[in-house]
Protein backbone atom coordinates (compact mmCIF):
# COMPACT_ATOMS: atom_id res chain seq x y z
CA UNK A 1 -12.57 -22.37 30.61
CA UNK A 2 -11.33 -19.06 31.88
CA UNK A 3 -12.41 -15.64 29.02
CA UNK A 4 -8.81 -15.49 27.41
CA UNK A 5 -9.25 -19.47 27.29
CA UNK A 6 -12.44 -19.15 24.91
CA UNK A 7 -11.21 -16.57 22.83
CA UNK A 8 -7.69 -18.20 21.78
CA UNK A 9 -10.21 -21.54 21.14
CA UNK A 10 -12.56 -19.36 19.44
CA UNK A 11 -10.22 -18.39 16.86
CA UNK A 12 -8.71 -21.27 16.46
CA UNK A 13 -12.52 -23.29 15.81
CA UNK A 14 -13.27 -20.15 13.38
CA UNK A 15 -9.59 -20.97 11.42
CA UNK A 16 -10.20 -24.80 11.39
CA UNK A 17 -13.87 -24.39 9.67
CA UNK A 18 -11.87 -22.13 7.20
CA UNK A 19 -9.27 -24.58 6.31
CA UNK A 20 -11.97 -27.08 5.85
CA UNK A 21 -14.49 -24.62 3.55
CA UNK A 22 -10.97 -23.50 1.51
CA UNK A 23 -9.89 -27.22 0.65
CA UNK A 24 -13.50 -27.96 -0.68
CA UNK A 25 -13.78 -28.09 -4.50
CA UNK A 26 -15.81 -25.46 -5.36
CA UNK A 27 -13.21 -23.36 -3.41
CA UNK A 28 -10.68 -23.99 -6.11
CA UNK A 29 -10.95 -21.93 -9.74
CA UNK A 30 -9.90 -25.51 -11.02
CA UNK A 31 -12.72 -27.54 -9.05
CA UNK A 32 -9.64 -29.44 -7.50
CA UNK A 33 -8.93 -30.29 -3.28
CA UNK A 34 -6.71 -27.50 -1.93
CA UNK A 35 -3.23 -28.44 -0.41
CA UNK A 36 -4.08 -28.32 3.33
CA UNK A 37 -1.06 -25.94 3.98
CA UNK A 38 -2.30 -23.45 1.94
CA UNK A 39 -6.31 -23.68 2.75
CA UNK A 40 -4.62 -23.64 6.66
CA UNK A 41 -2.21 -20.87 5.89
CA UNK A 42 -5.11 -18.66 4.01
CA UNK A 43 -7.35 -19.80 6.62
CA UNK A 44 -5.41 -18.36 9.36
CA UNK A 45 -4.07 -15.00 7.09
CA UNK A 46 -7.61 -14.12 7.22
CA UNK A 47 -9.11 -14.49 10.59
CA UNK A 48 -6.23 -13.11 11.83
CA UNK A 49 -6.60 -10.66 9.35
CA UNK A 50 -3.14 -10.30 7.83
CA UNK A 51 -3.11 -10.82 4.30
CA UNK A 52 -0.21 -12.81 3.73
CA UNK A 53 -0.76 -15.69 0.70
CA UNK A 54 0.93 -18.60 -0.62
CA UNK A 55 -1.10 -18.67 -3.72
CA UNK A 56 -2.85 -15.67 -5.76
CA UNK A 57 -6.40 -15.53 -4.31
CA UNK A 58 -7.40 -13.99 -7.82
CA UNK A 59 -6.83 -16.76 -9.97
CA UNK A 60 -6.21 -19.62 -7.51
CA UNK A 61 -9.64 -19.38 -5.94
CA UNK A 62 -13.16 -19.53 -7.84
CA UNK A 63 -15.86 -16.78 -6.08
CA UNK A 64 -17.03 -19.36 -3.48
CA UNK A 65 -13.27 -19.82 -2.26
CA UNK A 66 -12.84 -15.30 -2.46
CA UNK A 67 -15.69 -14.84 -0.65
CA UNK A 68 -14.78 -17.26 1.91
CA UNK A 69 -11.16 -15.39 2.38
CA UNK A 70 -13.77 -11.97 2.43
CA UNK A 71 -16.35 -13.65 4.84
CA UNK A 72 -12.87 -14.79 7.35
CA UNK A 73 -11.55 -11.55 7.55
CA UNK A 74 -14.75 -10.17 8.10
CA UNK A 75 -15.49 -12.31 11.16
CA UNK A 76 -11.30 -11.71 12.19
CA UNK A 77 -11.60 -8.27 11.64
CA UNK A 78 -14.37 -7.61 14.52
CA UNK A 79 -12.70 -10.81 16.46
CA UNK A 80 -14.47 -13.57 17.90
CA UNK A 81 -16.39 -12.52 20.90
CA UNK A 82 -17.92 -9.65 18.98
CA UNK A 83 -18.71 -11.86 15.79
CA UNK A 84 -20.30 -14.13 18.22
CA UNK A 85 -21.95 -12.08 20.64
CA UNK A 86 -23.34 -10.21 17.92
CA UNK A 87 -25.34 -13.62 16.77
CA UNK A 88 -26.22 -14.18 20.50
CA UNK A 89 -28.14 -10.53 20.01
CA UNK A 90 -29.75 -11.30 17.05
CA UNK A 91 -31.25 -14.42 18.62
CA UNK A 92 -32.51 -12.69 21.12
CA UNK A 93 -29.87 -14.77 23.82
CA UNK A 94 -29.01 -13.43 27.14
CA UNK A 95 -26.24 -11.48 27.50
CA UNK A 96 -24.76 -12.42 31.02
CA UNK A 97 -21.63 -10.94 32.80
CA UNK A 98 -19.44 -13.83 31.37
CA UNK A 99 -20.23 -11.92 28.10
CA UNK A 100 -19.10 -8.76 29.17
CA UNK A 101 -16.18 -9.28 30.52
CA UNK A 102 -15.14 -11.28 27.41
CA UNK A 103 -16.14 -8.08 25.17
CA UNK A 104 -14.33 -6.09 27.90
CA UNK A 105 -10.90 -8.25 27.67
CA UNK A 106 -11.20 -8.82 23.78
CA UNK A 107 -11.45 -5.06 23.35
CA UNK A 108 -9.17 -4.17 25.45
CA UNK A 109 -11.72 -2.16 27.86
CA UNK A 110 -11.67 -0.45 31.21
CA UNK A 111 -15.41 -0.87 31.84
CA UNK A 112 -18.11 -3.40 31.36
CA UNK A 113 -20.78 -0.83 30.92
CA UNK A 114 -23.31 -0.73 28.23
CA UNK A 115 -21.15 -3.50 26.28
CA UNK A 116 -24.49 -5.02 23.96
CA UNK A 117 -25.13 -1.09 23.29
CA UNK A 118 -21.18 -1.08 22.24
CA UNK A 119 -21.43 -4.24 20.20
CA UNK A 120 -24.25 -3.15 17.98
CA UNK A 121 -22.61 0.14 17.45
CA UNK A 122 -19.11 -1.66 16.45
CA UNK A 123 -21.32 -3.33 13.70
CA UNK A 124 -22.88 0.02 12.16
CA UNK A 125 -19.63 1.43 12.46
CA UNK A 126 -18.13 -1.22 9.97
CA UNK A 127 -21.48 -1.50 7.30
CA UNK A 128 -21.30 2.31 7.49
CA UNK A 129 -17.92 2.38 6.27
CA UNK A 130 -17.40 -0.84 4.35
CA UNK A 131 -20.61 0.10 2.40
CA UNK A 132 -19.16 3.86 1.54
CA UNK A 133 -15.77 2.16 0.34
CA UNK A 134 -17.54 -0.27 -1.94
CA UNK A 135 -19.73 3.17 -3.71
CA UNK A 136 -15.93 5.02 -3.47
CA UNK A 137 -13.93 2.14 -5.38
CA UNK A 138 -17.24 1.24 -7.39
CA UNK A 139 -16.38 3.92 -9.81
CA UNK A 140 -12.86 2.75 -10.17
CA UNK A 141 -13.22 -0.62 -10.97
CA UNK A 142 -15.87 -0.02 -13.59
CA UNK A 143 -13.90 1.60 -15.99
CA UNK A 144 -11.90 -1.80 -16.15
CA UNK A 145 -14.49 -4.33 -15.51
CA UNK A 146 -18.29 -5.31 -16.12
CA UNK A 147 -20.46 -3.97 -12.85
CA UNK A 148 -20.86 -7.51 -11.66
CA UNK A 149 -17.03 -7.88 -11.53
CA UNK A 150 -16.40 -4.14 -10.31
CA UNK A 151 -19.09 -4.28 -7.89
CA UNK A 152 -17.26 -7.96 -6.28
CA UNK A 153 -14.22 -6.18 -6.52
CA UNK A 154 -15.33 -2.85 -4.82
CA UNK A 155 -17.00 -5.27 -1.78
CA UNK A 156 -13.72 -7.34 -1.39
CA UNK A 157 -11.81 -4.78 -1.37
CA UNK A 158 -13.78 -2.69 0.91
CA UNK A 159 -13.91 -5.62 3.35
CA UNK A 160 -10.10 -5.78 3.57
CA UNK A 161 -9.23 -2.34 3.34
CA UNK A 162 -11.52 -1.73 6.67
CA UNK A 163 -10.05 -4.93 8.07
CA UNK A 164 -6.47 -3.69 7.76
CA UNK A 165 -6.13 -7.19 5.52
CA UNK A 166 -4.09 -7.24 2.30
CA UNK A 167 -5.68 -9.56 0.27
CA UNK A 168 -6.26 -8.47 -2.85
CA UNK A 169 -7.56 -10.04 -6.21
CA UNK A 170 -5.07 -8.65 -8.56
CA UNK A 171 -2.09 -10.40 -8.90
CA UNK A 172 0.36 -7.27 -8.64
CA UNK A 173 -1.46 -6.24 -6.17
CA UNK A 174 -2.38 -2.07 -6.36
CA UNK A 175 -0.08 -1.66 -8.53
CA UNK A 176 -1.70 -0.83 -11.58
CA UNK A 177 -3.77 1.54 -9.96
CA UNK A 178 -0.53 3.44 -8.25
CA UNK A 179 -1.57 6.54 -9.86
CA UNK A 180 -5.75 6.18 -9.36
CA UNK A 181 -6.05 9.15 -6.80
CA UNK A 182 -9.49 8.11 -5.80
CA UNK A 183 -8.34 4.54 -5.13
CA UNK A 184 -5.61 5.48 -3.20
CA UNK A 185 -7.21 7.79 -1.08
CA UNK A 186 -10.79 5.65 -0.37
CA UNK A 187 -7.93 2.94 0.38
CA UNK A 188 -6.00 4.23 2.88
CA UNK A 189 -8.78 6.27 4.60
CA UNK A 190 -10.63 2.96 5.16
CA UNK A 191 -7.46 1.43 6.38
CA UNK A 192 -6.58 4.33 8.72
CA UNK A 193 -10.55 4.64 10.88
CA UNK A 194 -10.28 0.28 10.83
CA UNK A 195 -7.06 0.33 12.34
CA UNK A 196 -7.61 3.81 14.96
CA UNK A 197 -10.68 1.66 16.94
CA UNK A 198 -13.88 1.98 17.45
CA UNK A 199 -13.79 3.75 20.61
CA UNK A 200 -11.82 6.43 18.88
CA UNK A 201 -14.38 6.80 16.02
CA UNK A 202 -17.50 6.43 18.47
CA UNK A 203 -15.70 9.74 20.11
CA UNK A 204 -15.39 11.74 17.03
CA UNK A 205 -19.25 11.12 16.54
CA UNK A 206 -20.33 12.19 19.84
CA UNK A 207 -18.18 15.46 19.60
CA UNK A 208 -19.35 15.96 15.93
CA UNK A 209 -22.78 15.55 17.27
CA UNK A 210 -22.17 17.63 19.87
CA UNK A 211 -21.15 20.54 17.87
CA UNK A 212 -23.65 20.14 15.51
CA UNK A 213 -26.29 19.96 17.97
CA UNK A 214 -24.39 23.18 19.30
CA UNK A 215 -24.55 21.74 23.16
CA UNK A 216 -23.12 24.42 25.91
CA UNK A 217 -20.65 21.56 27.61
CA UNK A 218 -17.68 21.11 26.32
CA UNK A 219 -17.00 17.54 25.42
CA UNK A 220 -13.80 16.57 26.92
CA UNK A 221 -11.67 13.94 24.95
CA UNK A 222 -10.27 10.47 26.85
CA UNK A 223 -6.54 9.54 27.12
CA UNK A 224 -6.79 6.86 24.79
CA UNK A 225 -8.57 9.26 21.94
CA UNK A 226 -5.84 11.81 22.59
CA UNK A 227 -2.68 9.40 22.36
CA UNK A 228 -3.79 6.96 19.52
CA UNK A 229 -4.62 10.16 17.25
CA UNK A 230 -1.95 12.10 17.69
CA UNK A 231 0.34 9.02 17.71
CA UNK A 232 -1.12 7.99 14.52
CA UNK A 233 -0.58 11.16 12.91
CA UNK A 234 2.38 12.12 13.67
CA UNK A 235 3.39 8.55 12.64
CA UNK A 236 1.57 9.01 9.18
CA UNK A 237 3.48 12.11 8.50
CA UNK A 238 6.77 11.22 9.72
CA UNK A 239 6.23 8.03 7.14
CA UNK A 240 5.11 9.54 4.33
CA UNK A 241 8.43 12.54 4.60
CA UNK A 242 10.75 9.21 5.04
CA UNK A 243 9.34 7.04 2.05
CA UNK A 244 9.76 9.90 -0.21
CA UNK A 245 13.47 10.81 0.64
CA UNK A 246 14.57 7.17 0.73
CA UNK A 247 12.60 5.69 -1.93
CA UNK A 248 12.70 9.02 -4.35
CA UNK A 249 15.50 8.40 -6.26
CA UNK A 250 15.01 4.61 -6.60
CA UNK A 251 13.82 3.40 -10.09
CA UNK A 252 12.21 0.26 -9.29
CA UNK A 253 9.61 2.25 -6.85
CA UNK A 254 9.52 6.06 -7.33
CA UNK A 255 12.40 7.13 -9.14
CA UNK A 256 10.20 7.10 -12.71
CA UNK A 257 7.25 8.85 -10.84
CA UNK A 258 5.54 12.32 -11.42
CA UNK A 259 6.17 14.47 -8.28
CA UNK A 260 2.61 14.19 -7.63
CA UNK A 261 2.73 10.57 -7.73
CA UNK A 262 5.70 9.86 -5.71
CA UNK A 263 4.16 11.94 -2.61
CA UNK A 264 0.90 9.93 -3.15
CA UNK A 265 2.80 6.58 -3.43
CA UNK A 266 4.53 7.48 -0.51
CA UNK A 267 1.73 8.52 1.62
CA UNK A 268 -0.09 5.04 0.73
CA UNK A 269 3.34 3.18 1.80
CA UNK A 270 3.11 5.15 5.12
CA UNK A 271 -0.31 4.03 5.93
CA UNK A 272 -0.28 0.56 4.33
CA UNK A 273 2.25 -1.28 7.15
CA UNK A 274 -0.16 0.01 9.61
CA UNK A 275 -1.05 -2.58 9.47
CA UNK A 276 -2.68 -3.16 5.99
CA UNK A 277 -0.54 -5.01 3.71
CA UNK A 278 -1.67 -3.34 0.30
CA UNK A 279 0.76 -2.07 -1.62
CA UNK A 280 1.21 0.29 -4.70
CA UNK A 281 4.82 -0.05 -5.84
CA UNK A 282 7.22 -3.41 -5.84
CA UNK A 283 8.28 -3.73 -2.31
CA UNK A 284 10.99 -6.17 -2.92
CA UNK A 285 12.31 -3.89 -5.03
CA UNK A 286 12.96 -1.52 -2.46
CA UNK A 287 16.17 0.07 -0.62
CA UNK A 288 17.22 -2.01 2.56
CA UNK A 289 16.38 1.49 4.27
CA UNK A 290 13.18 1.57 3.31
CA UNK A 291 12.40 -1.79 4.10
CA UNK A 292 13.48 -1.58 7.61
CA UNK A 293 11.44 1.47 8.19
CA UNK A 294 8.65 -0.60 6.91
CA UNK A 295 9.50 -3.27 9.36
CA UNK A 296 9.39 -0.70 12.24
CA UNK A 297 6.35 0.73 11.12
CA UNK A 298 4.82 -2.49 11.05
CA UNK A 299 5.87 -3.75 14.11
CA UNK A 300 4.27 -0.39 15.61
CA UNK A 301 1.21 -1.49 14.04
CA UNK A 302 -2.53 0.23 14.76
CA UNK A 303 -4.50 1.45 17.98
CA UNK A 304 -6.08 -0.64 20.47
CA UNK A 305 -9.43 -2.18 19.93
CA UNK A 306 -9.37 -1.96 16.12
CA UNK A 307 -9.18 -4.16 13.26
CA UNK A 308 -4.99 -3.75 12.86
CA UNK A 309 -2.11 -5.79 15.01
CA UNK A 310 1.02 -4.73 16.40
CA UNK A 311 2.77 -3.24 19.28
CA UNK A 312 0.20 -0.92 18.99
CA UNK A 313 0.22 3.16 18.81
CA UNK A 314 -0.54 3.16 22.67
CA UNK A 315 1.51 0.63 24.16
CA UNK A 316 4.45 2.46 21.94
CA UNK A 317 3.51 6.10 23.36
CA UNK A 318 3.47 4.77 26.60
CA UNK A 319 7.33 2.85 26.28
CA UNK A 320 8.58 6.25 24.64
CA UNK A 321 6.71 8.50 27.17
CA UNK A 322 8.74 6.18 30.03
CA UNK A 323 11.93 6.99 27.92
CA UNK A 324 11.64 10.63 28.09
CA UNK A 325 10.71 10.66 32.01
CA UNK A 326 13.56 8.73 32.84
CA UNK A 327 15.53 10.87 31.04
CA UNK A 328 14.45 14.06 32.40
CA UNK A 329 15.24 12.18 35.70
CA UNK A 330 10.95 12.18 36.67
CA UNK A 331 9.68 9.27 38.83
CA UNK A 332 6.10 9.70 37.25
CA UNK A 333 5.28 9.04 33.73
CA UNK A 334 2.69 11.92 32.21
CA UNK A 335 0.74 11.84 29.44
CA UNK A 336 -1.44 14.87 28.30
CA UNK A 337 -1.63 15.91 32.28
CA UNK A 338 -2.46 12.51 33.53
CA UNK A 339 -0.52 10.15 34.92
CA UNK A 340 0.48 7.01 33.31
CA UNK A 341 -0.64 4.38 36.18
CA UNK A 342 2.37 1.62 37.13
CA UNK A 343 0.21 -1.35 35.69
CA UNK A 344 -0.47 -0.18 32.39
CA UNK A 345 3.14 0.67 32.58
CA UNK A 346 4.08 -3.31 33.05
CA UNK A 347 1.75 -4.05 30.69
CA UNK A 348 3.41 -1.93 27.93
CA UNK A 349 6.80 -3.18 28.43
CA UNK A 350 5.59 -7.05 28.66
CA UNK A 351 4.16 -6.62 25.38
CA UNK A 352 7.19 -5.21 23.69
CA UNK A 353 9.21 -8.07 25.45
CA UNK A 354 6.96 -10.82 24.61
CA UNK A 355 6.60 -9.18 20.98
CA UNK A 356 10.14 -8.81 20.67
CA UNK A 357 10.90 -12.41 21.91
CA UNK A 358 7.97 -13.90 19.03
CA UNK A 359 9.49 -12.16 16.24
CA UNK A 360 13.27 -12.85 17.13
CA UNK A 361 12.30 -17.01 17.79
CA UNK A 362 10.29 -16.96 14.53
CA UNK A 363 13.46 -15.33 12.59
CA UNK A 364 15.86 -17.64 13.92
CA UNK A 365 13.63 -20.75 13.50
CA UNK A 366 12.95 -19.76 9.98
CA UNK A 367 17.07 -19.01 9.32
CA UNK A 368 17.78 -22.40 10.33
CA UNK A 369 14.57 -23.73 7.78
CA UNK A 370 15.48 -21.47 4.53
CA UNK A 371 19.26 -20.54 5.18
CA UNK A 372 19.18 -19.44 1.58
CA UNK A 373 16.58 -16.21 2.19
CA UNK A 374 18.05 -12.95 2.82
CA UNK A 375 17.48 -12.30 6.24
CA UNK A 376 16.11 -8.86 5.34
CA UNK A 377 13.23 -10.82 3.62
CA UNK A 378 12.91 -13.19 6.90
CA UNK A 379 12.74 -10.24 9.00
CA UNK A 380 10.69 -8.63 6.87
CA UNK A 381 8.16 -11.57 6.44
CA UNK A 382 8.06 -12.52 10.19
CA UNK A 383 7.38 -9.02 11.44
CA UNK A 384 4.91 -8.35 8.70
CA UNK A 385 3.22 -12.05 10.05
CA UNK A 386 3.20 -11.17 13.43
CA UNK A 387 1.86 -7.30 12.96
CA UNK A 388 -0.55 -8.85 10.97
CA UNK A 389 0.39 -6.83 8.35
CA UNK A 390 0.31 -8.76 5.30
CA UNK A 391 3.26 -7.00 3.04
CA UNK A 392 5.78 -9.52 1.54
CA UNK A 393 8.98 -8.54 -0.18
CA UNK A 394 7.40 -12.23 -2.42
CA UNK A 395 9.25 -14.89 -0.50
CA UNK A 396 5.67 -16.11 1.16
CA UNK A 397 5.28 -18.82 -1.41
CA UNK A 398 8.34 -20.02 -2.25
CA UNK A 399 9.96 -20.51 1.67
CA UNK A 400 9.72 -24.71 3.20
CA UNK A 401 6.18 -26.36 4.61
CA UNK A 402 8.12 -25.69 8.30
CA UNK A 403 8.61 -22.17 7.82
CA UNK A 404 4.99 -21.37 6.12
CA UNK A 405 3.99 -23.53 9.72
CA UNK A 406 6.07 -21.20 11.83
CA UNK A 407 4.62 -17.65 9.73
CA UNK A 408 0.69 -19.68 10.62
CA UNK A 409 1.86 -20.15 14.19
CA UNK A 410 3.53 -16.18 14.01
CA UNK A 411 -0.13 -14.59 12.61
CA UNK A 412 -2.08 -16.32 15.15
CA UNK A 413 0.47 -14.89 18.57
CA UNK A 414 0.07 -11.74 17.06
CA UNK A 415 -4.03 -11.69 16.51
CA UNK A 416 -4.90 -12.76 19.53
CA UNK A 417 -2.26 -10.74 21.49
CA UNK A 418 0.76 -12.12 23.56
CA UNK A 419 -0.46 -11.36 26.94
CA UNK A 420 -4.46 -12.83 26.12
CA UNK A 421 -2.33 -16.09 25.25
CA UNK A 422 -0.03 -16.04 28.04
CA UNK A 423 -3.56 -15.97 30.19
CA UNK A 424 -5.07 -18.91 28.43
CA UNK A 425 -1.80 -21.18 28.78
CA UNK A 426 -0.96 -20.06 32.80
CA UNK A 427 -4.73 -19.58 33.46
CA UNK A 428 -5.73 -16.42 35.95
CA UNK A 429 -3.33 -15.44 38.41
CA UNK A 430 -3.47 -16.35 42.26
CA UNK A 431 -4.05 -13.59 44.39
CA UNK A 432 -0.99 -13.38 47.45
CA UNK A 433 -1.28 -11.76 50.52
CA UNK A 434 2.82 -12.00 50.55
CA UNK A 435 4.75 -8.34 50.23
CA UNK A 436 8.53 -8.59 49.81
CA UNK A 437 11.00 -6.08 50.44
CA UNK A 438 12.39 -3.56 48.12
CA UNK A 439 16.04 -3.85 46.68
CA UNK A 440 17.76 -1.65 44.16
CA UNK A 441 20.39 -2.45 41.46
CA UNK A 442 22.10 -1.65 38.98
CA UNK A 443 20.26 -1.04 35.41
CA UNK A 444 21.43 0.90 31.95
């Protein structure tokens, strides 16, 4: 039972006791035994916190089955071998070096240093910011709703906001709060420090406490700070610039907008596919162009070691960053003054070629299930599964038993990573003492 081993398993014990709690009766607004496809399917949006749903968890769910979705993506959000090591701490268990080097793998880590230290500061990062986006959409939900229902609302909202899920409780979604500035900005701020990682965020604090604490030594930022923010950024602006051109004139999404309100709804569609899944306008009522930007957005997806999926911000600078020094005819790949090393290199491009190989099988498996969907929408619904996105141009529902099987198969690749579940099915790799020659040909 090699690390990678235990944490596909793990996910896949903490989806099964899902399915099982979401089929129960008192799950169900109408007292009734959930279909097993869709307790499994909602089951497995959650912990691998995606937010895609063949039923409206609003109405189709009574408060036991909501806060079972919340509780899911919750535990999916921090992923398994936090969730559980964090238990093992608050028993008072030992916490070996099997421990760390699962924390180290899950989180995609370089060290194993100080990981219980790590682990209880990845859980007061979340309650610190969970709690603040429950008392920043409090306000907003009361002028609608009693406090008990606002204050439900604020926490499950809060939960999957930080969680970079898209479940939501209202049936259209955010919608009718497209032009609530305080929503939309508590929103995507939650969604944008879930998604950036904790080791990011853990940074910013030392060098805010740093400056507060006006210390002499200059606090110099890591690699992975530098590249995920300014990735993300740059990312978020290009986005929000795009959405607004393409979607401006369009009637069914901005075209009947203030100006203020179309940069705002843009801004919130330029954050939400990375990789949230709440939206603000109709996004099946959008232009093909602005769909596929979605979908490349999406696929993109969030920063290592945070609550979002995708390609990641990272892996993607890295791939682009390889680009540019083969084109400038360099044998080195630089980032920021440091040198990219050859491993994490390989490791980029087998993600992108195991990520690109999930999402094409799923699409052409789901063509061949539901020939009658645009393939747009199948494109659109398989990259949004795998990114663990959660956005849906609405076809979730209403596609074959095989193809909502194939999305549940698609969301669970892309939460626990391609190359962690390549290393549970091959197991760890035999060392070789063999070197073989070098050979060039011909590529490009």
């Amino acid at each position: 039972m090699t690390v990678p081993r235990t944490i596909c398993l793990g996910f896949l014990a903490v989806i099964a006791v899902g399915t099982i709690l979401l089929m129960m009766p008192f799950s169900s607004a109408e007292g009734t035994w959930s279909n097993l496809i869709v307790a499994l399917f909602t089951s497995t949006s959650a912990v691998c916190v995606t937010g895609l749903s063949v039923v409206d968890p609003g109405t189709y769910f009574s408060f036991w089955g909501q806060f079972f979705v919340a509780t899911l993506v919750q535990i999916g959000g921090l992923g398994y071998m936090t969730a559980t090591t964090f238990l093992l701490l608050l028993l008072g268990a030992r916490f070996g070096l099997r421990d760390k080097v699962a924390i180290q793998q899950a989180l995609d880590r370089t060290g194993m240093h100080d990981s219980a230290q790590l682990i209880r500061s990845i859980i007061a990062v979340t309650l610190i910011f969970e709690i603040s986006g429950v008392f920043l959409l409090l306000p907003v939900f009361t002028s609608d709703y009693n406090l008990d229902k606002a204050l439900w609302l604020a926490i499950f909202h809060s939960i999957n906001s930080w969680n970079n899920a898209g479940f939501s409780l209202f049936r259209d979604n955010f919608i009718g709060y497209q032009t609530s500035v305080l929503l939309n900005l508590s929103v995507t701020g939650l969604i944008i420090f879930g998604g950036i990682g904790y080791g990011v965020i853990l940074e910013m604090y030392v060098w805010l406490r740093d400056r507060l604490q006006k210390k002499p030594e200059k606090m110099v930022f890591s690699l992975n700070f530098k590249v995920a923010t300014t990735t993300t950024l740059v990312l978020l602006i290009f986005g929000t610039v795009a959405f607004f051109f393409i979607e401006v004139k369009n009637p069914e999404t901005f075209g009947t907008l203030s100006l203020g309100n179309k940069i705002m709804s843009a801004w919130f569609q330029s954050v939400t596919p990375r990789t949230a899944g709440f939206n603000t306008i109709d996004i099946g009522k959008m232009t093909t162009a602005g769909l596929f930007l979605t979908i490349a957005l999406m696929f993109i997806g969030a920063s290592p070691g945070g609550t979002g999926g995708g390609l990641k911000t990272t892996t993607f600078r890295v791939l682009t960053s390889c680009t540019k020094a083969i084109l400038q005819g360099k044998e080195e790949v630089l980032l920021y003054e440091r040198t990219v090393p050859i491993s994490l290199i390989l490791k980029a491009v087998g993600v992108l070629v195991g990520s690109i190989a999930t999402v094409l099988l799923s699409t052409i498996l789901i063509s061949i299930t539901d020939s009658e969907v645009n393939f747009i929408q199948i494109l659109f619904e398989v990259v949004s599964a795998f990114a663990t996105v959660g956005l849906s141009t609405g076809i979730t529902a209403t596609v074959s038993a095989t193809a909502k099987v194939i999305l549940i198969i698609t969301m669970y690749i892309g939460r626990v990573g391609i190359l962690l579940l390549m290393g549970a099915l091959l197991g760890d790799p035999k060392p070789s003492a063999i070197r073989y020659p070098e050979e060039n040909m011909i590529v490009g």
